[in-house]
Protein backbone atom coordinates (compact mmCIF):
# COMPACT_ATOMS: atom_id res chain seq x y z
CA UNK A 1 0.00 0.00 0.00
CA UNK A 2 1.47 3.75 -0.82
CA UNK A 3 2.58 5.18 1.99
CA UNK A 4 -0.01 8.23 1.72
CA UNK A 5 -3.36 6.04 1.44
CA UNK A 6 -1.82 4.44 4.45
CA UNK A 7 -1.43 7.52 6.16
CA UNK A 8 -5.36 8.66 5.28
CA UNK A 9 -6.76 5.47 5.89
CA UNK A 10 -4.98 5.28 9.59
CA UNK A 11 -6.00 8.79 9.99
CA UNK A 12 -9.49 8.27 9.56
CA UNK A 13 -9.65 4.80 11.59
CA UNK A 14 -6.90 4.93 13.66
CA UNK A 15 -8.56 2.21 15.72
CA UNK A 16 -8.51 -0.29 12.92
CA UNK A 17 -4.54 0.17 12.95
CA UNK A 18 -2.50 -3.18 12.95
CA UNK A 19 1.33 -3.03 14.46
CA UNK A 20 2.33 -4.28 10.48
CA UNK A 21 0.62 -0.99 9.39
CA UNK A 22 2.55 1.28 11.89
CA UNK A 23 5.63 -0.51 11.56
CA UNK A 24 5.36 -0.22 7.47
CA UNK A 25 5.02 4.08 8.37
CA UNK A 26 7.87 4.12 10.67
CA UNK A 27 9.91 2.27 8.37
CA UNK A 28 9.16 4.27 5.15
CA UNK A 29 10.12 6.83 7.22
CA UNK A 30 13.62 6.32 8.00
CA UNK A 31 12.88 4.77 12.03
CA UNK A 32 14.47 1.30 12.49
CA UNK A 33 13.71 -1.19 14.95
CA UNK A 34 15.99 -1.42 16.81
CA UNK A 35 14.55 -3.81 19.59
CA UNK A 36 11.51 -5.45 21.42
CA UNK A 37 11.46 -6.11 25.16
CA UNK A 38 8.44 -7.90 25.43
CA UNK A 39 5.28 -5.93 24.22
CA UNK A 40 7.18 -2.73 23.48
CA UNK A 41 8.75 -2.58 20.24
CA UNK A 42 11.39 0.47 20.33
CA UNK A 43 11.87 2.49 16.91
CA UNK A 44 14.58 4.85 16.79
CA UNK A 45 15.17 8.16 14.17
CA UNK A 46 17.99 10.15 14.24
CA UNK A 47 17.03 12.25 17.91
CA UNK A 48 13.99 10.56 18.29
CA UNK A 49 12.74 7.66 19.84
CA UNK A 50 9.63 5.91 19.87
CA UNK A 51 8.05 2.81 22.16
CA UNK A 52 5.15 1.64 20.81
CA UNK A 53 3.34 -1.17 23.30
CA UNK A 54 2.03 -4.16 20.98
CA UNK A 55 -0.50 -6.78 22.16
CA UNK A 56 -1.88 -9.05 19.42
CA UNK A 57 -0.88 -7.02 16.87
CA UNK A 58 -3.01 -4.24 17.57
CA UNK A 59 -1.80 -0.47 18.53
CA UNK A 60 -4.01 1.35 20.67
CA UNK A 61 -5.21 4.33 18.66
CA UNK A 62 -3.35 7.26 20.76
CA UNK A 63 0.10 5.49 19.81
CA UNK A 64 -1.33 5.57 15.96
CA UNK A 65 -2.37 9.04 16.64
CA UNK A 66 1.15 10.08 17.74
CA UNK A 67 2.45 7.82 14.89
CA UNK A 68 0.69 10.32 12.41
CA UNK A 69 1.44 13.36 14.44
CA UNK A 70 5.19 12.66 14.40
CA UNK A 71 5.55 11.83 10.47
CA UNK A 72 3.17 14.79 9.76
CA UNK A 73 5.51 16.96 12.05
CA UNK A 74 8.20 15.70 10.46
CA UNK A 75 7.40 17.09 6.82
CA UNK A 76 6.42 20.17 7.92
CA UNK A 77 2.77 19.47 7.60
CA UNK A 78 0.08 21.33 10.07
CA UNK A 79 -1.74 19.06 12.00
CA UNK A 80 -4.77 22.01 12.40
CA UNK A 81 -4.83 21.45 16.58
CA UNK A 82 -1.68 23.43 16.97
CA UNK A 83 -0.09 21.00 19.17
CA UNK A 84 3.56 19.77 18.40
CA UNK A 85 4.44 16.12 18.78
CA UNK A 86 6.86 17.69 21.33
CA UNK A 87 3.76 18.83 23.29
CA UNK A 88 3.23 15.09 23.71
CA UNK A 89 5.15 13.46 26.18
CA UNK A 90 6.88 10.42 24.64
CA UNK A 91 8.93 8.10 25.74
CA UNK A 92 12.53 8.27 24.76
């Protein structure tokens, strides 16, 4: 799937998000995994790092939200609430 219809259809059913899907964002954009300690699968970016808790291969929708915030953030695009994914507080 292209990267963008991805990125819609998680942002309009970020419930319905598998851990393949967010992993497939992440990926495409430059994060790595770089390891899992149990549930939490740890992604890592140049300065940022990212924990994203995984239970049957399901992401809880405020991780996908935070997911879409970051890449969003990350290319300069508005996210129209006027809060930065720095705002958020995220592990790393």
């Amino acid at each position: 799937m292209k990267k963008r219809k991805l990125l819609d259809r998680l942002t309009n059913n970020p419930k319905g998000a598998t851990f393949d899907d967010i992993q497939t964002l992440l990926l495409q954009e430059g994060f790595k995994l770089v390891r899992i300690a149990g549930s939490h699968h740890v992604f890592k970016k140049p300065g940022i790092t990212f924990v994203i808790p995984v239970h049957a291969n399901r992401v809880k929708s405020v991780y996908v939200r935070r997911v879409i915030q970051l890449i969003k953030e990350s290319r300069g695009e508005t996210n129209g609430g006027g809060a930065k994914v720095s705002d958020y507080n995220l592990p790393g």
